[in-house]
C-alpha atoms as a PDB file:
ATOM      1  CA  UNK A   1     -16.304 -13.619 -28.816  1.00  0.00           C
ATOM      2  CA  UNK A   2     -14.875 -10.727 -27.522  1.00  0.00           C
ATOM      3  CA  UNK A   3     -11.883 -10.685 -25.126  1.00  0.00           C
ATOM      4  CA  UNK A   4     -11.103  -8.017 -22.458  1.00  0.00           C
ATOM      5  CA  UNK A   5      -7.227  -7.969 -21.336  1.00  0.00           C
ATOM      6  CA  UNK A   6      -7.605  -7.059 -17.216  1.00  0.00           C
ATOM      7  CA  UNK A   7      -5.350  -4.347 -16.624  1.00  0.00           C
ATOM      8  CA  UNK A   8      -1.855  -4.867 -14.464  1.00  0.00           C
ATOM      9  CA  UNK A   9       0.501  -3.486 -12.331  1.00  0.00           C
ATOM     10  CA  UNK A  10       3.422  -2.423 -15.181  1.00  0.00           C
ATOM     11  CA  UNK A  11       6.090  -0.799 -13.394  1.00  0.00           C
ATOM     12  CA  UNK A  12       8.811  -1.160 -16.173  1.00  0.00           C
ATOM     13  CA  UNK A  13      11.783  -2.573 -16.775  1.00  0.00           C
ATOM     14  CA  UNK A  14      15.130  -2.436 -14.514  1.00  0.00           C
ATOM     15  CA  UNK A  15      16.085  -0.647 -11.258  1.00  0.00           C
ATOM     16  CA  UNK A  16      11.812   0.218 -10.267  1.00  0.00           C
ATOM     17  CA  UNK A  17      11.031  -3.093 -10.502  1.00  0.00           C
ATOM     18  CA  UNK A  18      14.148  -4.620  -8.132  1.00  0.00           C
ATOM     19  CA  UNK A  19      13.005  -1.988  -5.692  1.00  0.00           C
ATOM     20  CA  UNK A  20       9.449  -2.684  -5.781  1.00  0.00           C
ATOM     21  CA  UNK A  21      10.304  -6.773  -5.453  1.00  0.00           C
ATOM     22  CA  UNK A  22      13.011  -5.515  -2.711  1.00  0.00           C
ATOM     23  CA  UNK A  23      10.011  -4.289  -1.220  1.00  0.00           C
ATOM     24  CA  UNK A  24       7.547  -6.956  -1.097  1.00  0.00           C
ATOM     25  CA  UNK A  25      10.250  -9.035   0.320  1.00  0.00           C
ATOM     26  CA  UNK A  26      10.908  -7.144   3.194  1.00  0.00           C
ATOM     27  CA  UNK A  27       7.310  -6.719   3.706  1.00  0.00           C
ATOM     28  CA  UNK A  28       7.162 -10.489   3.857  1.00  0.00           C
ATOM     29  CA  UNK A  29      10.165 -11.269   5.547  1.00  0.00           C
ATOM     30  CA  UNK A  30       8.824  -8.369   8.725  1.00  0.00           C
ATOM     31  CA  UNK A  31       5.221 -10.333   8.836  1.00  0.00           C
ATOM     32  CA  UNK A  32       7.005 -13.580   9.154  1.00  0.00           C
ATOM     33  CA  UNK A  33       9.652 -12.488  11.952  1.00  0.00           C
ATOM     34  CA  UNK A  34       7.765 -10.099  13.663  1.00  0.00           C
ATOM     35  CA  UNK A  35       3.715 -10.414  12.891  1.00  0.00           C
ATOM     36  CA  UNK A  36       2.441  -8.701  16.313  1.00  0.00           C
ATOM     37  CA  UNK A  37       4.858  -5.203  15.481  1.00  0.00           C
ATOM     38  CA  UNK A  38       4.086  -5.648  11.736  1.00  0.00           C
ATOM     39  CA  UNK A  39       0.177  -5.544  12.193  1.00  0.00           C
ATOM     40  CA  UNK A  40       0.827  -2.977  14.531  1.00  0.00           C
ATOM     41  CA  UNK A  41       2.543  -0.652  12.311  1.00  0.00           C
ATOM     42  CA  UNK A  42       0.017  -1.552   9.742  1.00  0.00           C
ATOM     43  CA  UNK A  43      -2.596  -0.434  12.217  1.00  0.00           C
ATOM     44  CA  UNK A  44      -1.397   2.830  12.565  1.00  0.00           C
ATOM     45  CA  UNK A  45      -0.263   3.353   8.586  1.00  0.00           C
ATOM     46  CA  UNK A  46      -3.914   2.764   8.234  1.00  0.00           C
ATOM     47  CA  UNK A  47      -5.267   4.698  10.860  1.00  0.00           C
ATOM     48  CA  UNK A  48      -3.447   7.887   9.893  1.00  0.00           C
ATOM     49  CA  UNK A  49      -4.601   7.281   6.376  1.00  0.00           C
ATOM     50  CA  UNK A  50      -7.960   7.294   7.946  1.00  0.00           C
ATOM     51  CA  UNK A  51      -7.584  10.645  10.526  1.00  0.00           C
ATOM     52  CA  UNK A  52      -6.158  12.140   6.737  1.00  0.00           C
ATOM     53  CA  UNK A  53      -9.191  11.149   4.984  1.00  0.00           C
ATOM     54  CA  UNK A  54     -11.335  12.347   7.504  1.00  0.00           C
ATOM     55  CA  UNK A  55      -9.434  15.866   8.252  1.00  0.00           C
ATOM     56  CA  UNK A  56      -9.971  16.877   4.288  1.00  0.00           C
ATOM     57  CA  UNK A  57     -13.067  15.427   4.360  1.00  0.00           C
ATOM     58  CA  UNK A  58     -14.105  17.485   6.739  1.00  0.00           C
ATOM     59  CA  UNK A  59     -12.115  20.540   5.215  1.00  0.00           C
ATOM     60  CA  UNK A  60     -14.426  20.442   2.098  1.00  0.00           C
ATOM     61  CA  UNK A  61     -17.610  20.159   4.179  1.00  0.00           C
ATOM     62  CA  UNK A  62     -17.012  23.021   5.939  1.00  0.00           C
ATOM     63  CA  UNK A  63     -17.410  24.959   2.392  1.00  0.00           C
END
């Protein structure tokens, strides 16, 4: 039988992954205090992600 290792997030040893935990914490910690301003910052991380993704999108059309 043939095994398949499913590939994870390495990030390394030492200070990148304290500051990628530090992070996730303080992601945490803002949805718990504060979950009405944190899904509305997430709202608009997301929806400038999408007006980018649509602006180059639309860039290469035009070609």
């Amino acid at each position: 039988m043939v095994k398949h290792k499913v590939p994870g997030l390495k990030l390394g040893g030492g200070k990148g992954k304290w500051v990628f935990g530090a992070l996730v914490v303080l992601a945490l910690v803002l949805i718990v205090k504060a979950p009405i301003e944190a899904a509305a910052f997430g709202k608009s991380v997301f929806g400038a992600i999408d007006t980018a993704a649509t602006s180059v999108v639309t860039f290469f059309n035009s070609f």
